[in-house]
C-alpha atoms as a PDB file:
ATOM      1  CA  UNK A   1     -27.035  97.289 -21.432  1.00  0.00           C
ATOM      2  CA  UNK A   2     -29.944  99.061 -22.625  1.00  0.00           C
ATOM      3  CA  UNK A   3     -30.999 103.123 -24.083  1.00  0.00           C
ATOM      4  CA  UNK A   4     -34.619 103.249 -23.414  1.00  0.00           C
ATOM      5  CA  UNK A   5     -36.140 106.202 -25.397  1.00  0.00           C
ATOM      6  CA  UNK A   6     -32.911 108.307 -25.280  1.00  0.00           C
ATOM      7  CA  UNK A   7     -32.449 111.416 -27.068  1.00  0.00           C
ATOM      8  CA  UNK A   8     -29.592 114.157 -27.306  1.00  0.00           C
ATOM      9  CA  UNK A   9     -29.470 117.603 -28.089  1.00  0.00           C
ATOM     10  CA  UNK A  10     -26.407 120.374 -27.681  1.00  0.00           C
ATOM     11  CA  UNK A  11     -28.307 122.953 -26.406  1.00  0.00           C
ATOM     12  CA  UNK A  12     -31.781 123.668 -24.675  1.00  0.00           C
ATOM     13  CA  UNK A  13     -34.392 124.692 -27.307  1.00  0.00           C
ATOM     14  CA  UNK A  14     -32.419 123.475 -30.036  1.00  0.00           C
ATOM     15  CA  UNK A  15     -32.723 120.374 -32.201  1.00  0.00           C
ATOM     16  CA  UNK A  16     -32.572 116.926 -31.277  1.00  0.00           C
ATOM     17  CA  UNK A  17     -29.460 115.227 -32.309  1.00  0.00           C
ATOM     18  CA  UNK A  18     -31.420 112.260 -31.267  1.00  0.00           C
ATOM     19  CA  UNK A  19     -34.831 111.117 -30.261  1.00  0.00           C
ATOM     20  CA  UNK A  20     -36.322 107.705 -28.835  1.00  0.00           C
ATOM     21  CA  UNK A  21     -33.213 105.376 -29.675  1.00  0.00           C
ATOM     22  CA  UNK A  22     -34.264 102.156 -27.829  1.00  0.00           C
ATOM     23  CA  UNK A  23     -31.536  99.248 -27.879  1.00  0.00           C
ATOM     24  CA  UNK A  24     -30.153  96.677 -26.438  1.00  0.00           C
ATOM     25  CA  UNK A  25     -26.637  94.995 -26.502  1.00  0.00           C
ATOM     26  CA  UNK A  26     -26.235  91.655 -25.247  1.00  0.00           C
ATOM     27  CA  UNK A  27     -22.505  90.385 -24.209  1.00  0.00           C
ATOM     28  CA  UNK A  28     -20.600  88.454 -26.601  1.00  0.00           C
ATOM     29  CA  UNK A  29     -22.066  90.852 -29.267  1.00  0.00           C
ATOM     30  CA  UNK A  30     -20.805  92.905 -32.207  1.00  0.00           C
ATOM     31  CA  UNK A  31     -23.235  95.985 -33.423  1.00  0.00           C
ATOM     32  CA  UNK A  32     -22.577  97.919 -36.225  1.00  0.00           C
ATOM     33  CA  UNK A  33     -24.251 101.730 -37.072  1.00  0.00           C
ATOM     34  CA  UNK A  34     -24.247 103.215 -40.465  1.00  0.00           C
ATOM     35  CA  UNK A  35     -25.767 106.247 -41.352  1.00  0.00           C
ATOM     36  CA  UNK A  36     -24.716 109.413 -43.376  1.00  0.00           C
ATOM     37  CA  UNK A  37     -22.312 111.932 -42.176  1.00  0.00           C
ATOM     38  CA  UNK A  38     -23.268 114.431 -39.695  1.00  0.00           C
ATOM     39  CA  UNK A  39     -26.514 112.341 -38.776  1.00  0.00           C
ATOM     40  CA  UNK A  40     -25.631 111.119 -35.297  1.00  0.00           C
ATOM     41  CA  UNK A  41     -23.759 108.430 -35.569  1.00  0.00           C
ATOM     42  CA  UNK A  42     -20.542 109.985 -33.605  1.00  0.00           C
ATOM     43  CA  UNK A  43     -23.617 110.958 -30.749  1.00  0.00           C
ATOM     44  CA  UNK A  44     -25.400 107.744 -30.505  1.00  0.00           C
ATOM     45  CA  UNK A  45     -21.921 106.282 -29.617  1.00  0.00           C
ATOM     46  CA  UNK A  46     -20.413 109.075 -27.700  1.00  0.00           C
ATOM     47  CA  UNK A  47     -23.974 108.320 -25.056  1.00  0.00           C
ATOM     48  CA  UNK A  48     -23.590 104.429 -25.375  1.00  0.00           C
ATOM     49  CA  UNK A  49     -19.610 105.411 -23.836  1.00  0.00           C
ATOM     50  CA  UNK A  50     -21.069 107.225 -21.663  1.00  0.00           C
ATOM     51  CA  UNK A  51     -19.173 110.250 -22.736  1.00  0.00           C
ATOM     52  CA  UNK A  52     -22.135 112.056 -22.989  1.00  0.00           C
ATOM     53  CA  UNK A  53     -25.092 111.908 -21.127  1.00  0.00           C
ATOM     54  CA  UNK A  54     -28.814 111.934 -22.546  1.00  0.00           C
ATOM     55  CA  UNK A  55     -31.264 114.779 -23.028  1.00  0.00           C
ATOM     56  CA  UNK A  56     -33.772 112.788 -22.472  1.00  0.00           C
ATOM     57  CA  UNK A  57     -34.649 108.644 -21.602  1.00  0.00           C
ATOM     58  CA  UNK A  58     -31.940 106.666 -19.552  1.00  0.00           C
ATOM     59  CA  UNK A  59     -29.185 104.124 -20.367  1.00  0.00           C
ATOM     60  CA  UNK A  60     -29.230 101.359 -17.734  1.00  0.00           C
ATOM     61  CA  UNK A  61     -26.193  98.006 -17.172  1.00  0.00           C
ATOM     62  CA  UNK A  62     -23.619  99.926 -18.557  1.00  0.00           C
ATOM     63  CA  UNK A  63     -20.592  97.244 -18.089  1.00  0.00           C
ATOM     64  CA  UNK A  64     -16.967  98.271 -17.935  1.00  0.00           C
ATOM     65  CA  UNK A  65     -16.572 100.432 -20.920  1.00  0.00           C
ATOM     66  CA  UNK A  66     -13.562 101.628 -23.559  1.00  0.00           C
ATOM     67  CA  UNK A  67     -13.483 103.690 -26.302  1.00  0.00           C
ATOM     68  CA  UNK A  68     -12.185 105.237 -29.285  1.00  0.00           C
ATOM     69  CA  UNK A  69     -13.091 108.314 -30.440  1.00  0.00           C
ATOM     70  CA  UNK A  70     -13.051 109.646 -34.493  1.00  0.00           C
ATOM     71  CA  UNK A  71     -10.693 112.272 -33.360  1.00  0.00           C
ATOM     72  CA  UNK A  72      -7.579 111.669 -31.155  1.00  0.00           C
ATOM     73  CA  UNK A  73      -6.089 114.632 -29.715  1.00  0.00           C
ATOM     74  CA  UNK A  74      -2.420 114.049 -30.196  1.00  0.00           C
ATOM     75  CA  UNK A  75      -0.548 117.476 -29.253  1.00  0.00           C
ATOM     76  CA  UNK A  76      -0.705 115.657 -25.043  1.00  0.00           C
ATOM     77  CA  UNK A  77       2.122 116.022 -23.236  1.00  0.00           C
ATOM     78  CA  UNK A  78       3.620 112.205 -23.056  1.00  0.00           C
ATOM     79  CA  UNK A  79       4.996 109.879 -24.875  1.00  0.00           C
ATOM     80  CA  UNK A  80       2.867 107.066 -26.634  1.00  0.00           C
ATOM     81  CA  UNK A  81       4.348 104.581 -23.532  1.00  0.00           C
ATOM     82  CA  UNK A  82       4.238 106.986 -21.117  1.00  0.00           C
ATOM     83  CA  UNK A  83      -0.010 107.947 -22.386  1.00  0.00           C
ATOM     84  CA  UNK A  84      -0.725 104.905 -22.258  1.00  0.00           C
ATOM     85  CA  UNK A  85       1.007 103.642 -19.152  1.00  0.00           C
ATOM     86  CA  UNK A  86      -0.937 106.360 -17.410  1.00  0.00           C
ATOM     87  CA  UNK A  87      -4.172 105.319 -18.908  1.00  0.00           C
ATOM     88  CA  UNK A  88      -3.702 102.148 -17.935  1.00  0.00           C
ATOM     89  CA  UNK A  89      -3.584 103.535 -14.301  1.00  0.00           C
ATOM     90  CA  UNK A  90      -6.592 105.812 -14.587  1.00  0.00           C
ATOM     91  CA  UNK A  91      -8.454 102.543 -15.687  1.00  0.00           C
ATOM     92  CA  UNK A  92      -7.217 100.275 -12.363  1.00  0.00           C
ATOM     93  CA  UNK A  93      -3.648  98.996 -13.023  1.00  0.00           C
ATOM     94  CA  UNK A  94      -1.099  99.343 -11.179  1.00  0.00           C
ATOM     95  CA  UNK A  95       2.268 101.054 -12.929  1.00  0.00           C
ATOM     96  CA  UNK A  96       3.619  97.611 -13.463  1.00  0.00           C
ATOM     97  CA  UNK A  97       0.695  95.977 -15.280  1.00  0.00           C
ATOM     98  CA  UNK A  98       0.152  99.063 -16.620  1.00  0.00           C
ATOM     99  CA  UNK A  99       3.490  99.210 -18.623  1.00  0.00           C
ATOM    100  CA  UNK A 100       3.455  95.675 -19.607  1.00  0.00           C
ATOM    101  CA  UNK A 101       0.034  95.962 -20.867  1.00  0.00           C
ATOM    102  CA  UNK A 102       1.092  99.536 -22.974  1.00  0.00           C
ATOM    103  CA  UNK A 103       3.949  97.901 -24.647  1.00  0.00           C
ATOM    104  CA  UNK A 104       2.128  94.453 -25.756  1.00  0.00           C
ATOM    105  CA  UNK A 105      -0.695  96.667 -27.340  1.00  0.00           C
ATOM    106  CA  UNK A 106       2.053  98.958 -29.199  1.00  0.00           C
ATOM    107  CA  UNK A 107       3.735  95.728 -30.062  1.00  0.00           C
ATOM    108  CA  UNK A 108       0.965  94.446 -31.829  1.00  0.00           C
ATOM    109  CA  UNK A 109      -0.216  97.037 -33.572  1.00  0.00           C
ATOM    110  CA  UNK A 110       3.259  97.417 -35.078  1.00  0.00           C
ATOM    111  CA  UNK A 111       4.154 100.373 -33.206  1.00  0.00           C
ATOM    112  CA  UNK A 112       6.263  99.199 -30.187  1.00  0.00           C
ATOM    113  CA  UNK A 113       9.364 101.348 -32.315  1.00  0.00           C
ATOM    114  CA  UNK A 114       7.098 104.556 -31.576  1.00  0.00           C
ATOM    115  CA  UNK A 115       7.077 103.896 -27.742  1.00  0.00           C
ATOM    116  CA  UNK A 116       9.239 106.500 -26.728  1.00  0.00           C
ATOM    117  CA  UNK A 117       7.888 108.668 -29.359  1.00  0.00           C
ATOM    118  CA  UNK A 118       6.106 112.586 -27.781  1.00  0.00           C
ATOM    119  CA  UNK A 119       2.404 111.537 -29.257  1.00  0.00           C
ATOM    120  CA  UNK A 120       2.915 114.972 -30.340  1.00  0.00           C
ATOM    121  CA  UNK A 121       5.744 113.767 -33.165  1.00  0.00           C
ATOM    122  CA  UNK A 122       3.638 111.178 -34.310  1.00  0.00           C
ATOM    123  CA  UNK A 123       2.074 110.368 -37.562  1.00  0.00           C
ATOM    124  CA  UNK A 124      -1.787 110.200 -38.051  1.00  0.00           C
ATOM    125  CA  UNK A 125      -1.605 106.443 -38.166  1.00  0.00           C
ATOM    126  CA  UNK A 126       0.953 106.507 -35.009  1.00  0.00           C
ATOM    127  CA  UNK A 127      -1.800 108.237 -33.258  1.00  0.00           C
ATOM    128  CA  UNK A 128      -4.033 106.213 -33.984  1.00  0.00           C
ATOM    129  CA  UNK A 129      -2.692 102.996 -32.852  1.00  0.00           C
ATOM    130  CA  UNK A 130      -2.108 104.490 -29.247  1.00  0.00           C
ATOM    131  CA  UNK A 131      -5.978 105.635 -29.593  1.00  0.00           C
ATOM    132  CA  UNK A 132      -6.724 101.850 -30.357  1.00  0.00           C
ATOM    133  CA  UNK A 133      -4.212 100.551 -27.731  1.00  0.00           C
ATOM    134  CA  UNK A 134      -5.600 102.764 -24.499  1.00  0.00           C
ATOM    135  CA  UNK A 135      -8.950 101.078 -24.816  1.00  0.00           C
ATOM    136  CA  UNK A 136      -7.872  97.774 -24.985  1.00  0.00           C
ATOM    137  CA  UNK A 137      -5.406  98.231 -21.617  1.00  0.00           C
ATOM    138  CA  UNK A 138      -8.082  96.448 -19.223  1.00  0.00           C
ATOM    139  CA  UNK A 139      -9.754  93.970 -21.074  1.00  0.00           C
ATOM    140  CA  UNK A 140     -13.215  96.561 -21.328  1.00  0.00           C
ATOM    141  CA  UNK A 141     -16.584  94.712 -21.360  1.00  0.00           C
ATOM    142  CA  UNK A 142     -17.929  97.056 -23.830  1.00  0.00           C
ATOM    143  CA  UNK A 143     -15.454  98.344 -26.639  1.00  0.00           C
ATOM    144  CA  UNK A 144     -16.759 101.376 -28.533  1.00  0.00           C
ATOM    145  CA  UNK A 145     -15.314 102.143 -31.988  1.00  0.00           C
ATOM    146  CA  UNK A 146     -15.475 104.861 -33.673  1.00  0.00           C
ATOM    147  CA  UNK A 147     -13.970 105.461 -36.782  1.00  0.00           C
ATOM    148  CA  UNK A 148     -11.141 103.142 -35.058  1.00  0.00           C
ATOM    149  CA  UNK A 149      -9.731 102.119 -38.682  1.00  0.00           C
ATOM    150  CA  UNK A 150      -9.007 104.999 -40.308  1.00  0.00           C
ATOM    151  CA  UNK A 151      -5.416 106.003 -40.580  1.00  0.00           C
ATOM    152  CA  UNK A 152      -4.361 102.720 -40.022  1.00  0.00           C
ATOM    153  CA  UNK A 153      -1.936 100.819 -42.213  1.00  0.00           C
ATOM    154  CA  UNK A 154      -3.414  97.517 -43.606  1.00  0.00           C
ATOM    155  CA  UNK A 155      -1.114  95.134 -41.201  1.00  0.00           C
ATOM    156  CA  UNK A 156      -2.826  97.350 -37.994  1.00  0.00           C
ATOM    157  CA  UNK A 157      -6.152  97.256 -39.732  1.00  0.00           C
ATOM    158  CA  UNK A 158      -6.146  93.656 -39.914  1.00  0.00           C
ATOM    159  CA  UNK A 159      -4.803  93.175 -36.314  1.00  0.00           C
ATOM    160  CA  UNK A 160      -7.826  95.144 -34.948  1.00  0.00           C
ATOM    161  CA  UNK A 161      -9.906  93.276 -37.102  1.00  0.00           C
ATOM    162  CA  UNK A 162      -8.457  89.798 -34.791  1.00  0.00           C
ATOM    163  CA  UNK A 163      -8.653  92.236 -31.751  1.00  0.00           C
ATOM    164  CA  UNK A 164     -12.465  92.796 -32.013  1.00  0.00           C
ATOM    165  CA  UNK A 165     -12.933  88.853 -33.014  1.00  0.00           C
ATOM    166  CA  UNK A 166     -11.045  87.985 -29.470  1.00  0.00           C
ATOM    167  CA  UNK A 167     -13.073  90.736 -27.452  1.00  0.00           C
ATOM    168  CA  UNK A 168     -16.698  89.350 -28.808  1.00  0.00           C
ATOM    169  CA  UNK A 169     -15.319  85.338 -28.569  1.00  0.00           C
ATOM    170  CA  UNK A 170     -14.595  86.441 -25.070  1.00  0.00           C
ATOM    171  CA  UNK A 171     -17.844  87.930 -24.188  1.00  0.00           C
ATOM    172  CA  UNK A 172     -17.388  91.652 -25.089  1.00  0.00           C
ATOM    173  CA  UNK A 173     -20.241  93.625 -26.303  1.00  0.00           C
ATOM    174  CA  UNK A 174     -18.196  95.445 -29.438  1.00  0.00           C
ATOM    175  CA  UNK A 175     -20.134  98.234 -31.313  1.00  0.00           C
ATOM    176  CA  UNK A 176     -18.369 100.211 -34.050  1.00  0.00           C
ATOM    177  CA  UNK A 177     -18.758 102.642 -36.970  1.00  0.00           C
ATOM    178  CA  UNK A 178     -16.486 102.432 -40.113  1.00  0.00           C
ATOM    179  CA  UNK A 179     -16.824 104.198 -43.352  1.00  0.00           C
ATOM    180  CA  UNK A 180     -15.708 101.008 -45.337  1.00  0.00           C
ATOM    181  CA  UNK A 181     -19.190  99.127 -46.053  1.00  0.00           C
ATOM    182  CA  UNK A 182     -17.143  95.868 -46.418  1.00  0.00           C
ATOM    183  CA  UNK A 183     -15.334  96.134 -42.281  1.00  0.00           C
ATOM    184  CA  UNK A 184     -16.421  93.012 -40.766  1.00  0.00           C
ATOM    185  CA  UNK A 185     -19.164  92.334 -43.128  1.00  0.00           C
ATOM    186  CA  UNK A 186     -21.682  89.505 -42.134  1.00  0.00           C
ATOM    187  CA  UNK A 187     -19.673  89.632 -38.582  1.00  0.00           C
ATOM    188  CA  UNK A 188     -22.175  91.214 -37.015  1.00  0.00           C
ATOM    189  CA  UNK A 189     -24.620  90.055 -34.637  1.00  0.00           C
ATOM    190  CA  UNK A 190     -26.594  93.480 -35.786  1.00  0.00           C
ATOM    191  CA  UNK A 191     -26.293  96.571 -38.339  1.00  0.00           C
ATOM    192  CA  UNK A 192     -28.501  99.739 -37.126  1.00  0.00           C
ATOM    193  CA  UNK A 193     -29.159 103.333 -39.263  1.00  0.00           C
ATOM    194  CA  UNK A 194     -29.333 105.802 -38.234  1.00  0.00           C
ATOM    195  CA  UNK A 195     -32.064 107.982 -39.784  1.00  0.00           C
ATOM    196  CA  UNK A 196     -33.837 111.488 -39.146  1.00  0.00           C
ATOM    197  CA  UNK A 197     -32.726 111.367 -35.278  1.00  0.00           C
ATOM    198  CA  UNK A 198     -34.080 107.618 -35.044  1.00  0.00           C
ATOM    199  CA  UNK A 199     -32.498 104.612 -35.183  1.00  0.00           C
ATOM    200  CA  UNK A 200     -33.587 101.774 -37.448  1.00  0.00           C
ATOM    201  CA  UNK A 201     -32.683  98.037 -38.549  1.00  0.00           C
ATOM    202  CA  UNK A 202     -30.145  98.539 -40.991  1.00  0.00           C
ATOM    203  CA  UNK A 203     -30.397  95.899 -44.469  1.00  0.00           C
ATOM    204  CA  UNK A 204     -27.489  93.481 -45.003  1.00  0.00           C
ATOM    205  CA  UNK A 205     -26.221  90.440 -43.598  1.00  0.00           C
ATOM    206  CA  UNK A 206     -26.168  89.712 -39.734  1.00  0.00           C
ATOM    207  CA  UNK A 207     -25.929  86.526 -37.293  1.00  0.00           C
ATOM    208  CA  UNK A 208     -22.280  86.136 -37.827  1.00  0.00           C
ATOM    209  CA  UNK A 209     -20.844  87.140 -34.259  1.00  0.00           C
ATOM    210  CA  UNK A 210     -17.698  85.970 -33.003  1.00  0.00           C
ATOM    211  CA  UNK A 211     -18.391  82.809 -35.661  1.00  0.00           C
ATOM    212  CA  UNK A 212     -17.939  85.004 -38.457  1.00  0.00           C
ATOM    213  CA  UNK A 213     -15.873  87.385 -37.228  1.00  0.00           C
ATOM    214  CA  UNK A 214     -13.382  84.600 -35.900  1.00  0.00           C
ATOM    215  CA  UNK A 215     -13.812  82.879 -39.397  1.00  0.00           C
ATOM    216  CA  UNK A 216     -11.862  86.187 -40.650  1.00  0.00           C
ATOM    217  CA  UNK A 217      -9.354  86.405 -38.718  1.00  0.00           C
ATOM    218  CA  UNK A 218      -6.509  84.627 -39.660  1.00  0.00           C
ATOM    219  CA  UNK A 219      -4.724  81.087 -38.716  1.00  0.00           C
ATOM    220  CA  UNK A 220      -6.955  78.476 -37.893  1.00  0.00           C
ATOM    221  CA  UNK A 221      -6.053  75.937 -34.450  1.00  0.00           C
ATOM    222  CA  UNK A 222      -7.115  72.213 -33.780  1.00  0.00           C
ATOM    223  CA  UNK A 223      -7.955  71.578 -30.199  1.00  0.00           C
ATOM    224  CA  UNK A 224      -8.848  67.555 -29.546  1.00  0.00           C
ATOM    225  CA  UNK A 225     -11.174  67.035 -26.492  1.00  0.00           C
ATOM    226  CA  UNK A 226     -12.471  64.203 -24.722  1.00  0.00           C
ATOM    227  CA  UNK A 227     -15.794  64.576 -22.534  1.00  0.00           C
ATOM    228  CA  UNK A 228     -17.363  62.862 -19.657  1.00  0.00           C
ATOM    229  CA  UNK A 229     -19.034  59.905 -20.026  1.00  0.00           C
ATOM    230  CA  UNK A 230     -22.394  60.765 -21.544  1.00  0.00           C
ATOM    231  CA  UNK A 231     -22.135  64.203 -21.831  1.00  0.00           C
ATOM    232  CA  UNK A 232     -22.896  66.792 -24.564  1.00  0.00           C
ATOM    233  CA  UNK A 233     -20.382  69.520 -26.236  1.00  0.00           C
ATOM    234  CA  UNK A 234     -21.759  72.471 -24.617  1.00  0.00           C
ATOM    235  CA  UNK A 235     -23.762  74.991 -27.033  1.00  0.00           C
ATOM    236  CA  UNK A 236     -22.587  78.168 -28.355  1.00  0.00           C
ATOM    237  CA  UNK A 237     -18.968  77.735 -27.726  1.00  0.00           C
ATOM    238  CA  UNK A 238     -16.733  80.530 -28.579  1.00  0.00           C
ATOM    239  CA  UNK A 239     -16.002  80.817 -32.556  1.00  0.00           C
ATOM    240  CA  UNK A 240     -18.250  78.137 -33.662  1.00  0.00           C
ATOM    241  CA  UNK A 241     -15.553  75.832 -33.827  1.00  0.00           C
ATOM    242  CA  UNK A 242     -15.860  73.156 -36.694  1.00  0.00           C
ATOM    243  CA  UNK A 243     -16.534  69.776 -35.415  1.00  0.00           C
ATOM    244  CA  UNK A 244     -15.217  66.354 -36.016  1.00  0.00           C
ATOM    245  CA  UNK A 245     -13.785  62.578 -34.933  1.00  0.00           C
ATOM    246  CA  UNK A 246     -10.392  62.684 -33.628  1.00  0.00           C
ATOM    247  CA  UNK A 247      -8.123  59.932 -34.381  1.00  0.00           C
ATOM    248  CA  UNK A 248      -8.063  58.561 -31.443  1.00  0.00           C
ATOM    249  CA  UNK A 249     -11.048  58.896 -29.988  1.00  0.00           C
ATOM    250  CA  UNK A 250     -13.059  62.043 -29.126  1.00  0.00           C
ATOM    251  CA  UNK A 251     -13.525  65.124 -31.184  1.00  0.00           C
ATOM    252  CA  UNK A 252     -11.280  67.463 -33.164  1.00  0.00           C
ATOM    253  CA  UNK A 253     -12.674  71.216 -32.810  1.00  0.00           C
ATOM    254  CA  UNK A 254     -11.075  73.934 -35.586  1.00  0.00           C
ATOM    255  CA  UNK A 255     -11.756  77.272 -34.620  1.00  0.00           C
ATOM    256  CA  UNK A 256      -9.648  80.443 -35.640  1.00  0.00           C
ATOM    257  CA  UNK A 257      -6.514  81.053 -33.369  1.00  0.00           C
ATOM    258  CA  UNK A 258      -8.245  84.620 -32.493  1.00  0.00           C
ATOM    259  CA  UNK A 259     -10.879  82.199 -30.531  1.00  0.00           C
ATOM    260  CA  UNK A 260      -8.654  79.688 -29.293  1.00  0.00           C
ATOM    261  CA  UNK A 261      -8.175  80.631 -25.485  1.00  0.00           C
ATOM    262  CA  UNK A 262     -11.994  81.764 -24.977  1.00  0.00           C
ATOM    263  CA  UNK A 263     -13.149  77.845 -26.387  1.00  0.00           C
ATOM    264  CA  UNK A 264     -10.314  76.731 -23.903  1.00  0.00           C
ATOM    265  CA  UNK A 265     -11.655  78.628 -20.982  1.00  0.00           C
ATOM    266  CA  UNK A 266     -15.230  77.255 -22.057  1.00  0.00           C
ATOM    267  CA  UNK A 267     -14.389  73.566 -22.132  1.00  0.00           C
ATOM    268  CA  UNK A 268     -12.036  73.718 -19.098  1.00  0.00           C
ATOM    269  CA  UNK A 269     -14.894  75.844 -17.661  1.00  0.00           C
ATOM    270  CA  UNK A 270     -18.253  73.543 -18.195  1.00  0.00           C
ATOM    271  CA  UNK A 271     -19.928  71.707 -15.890  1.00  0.00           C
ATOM    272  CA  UNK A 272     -18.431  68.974 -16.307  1.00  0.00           C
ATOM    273  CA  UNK A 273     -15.248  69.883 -17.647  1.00  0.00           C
ATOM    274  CA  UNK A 274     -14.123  68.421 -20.636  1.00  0.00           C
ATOM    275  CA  UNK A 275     -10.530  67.353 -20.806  1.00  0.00           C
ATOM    276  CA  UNK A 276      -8.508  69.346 -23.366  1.00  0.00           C
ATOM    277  CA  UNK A 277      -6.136  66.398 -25.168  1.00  0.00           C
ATOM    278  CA  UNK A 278      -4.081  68.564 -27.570  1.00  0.00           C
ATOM    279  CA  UNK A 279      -3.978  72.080 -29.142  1.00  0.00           C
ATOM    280  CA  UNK A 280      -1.889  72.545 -31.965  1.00  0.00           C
ATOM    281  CA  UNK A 281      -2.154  74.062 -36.059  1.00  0.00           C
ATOM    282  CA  UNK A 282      -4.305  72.365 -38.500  1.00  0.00           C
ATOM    283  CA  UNK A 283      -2.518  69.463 -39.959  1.00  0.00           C
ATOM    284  CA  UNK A 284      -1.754  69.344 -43.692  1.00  0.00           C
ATOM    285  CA  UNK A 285      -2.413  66.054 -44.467  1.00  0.00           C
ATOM    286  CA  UNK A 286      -5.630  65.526 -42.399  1.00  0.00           C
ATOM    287  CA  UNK A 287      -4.196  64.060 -39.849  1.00  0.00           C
ATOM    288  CA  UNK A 288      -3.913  64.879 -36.301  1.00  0.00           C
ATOM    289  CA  UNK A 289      -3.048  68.154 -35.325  1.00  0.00           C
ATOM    290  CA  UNK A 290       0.689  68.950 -34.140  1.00  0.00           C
ATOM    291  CA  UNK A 291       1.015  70.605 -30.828  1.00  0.00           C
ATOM    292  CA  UNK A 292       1.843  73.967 -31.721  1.00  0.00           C
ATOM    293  CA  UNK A 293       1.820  77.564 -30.538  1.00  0.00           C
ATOM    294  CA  UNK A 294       0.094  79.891 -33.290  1.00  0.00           C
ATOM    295  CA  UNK A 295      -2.990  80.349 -30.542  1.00  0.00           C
ATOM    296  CA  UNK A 296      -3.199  83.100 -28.355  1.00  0.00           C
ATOM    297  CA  UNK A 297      -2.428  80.981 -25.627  1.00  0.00           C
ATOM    298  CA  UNK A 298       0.302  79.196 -27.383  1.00  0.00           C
ATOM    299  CA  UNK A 299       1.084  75.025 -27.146  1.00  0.00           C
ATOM    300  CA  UNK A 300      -1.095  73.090 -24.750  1.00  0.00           C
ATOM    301  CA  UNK A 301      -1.735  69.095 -24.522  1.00  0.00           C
ATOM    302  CA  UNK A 302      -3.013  67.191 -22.046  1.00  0.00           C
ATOM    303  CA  UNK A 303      -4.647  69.677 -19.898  1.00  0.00           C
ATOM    304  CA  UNK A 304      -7.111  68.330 -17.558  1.00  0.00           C
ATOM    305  CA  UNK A 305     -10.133  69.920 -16.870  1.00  0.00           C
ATOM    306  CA  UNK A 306     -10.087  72.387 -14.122  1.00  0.00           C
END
């Protein structure tokens, strides 16, 4: 997806909001903008949702696209189930799906007690997680954040911080404002300002990606492969797994459980496929990993390549 030159005003005549933001985002990606309050960071993502459209420029290969906004408007007639059941069905489900995929999300976010809650009764924080949940119904391509932390409690905080490590291991193009300077620091694949209407190269660390942002994100699993004859571990795999000699033969790759299933689908996936031995937590004695199920996709071993 690309802005070429876009800019964005509220009204004719009046100021530009923004002017000339080129950018690109590249799949697999995680963006950050900073920039001080009331300067257009709430605008620049608002047009990258396609929310709003621009005043002037284009935006072209917009994928699939969620999003949170800073402000969730609570006082809707549903429940938090019944919201985001019929999200899910404005965004392609079918009721069924749609449900399943409302309850999971307020399950993990520690809100699946809230479900049959009027969004109007609900706390700031309860809002919030339904704001968090809607956008993640259909597995979006691009997942727009805005302000998506705040009100959180630290448990839900955390879990979105896992969230946005699966979405960019799994291709997603994530871009997100917080107010907290340290929210996925050195995650990011790249930090913009935005300055006087502009929109700059911010200073910090970048390059981590789904590497670093995996890194963060909790339990770690050991998946033992064996490849063709000859062949080389495909490059770039999803979370940067560590590598090493498995007991037996073949290699031992240790990548965060948030990453698990997209390295899976990547191995199982090359050309050729590499056959997936074992999956299991990282052992405490150095040995060889026990099958177990802490990864997203829970207990595998001996899956052939497919």
């Amino acid at each position: 997806m690309r802005l070429h030159g876009v800019g964005r005003r509220y009204r004719v005549g009046g100021p530009w909001v923004l002017r000339g933001v080129d950018l690109e985002l590249r799949p697999g990606t995680l963006v950050r903008i900073d920039g001080a309050n009331g300067g257009g960071k709430s605008t620049l993502l608002r047009l990258i949702a396609g929310i709003d459209a621009p005043g002037a420029g284009r935006i072209t290969g917009r994928p699939r696209t969620a999003y949170v906004p800073e402000r969730f408007p609570g006082a809707l007639p549903f429940t938090a189930l019944g919201y985001l059941t019929h999200l899910g069905r404005i965004q392609g489900l079918r009721r069924g799906p749609a449900a399943t995929a409302a309850g999971h999300w307020l399950e993990r976010f520690g809100a699946a007690g809230t479900a049959d809650v009027p969004l109007a009764e609900l706390s700031k924080g309860g809002c919030q997680k339904v704001a968090v949940a809607q956008a993640l119904l259909a597995d979006p391509d691009l997942l727009v954040l805005d302000e998506a932390w705040t009100g959180l409690d630290h448990r839900a905080g955390a879990e979105l911080d896992r969230v946005v490590a699966e979405r960019v291991a799994d291709g997603c193009t994530v871009v997100f404002v917080d107010h907290d300077p340290r929210r996925l620091a050195g995650a990011q694949d790249a930090a913009y300002r935005v300055e006087d209407g502009g929109l700059v190269p911010a200073a910090g660390p970048a390059g981590g990606g789904a590497g670093a942002a995996c890194a963060a994100a909790g339990p770690r699993t050991v998946v033992e492969v064996v490849g063709p004859p000859g062949a080389a571990l495909p490059d770039d795999l999803p979370g940067r797994p560590d590598r090493g000699p498995a007991p037996e033969g073949g290699l031992r790759l240790t990548v965060a459980s948030a990453c698990s299933d997209a390295l899976l689908r990547a191995l199982l996936t090359a050309r050729p496929p590499w056959h997936v031995r074992s999956v299991g937590g990282p052992p405490a004695d150095g040995g060889a990993g026990e099958p177990a199920g802490g990864g997203p996709g829970g207990s595998r071993t001996g899956s052939e390549g497919r």
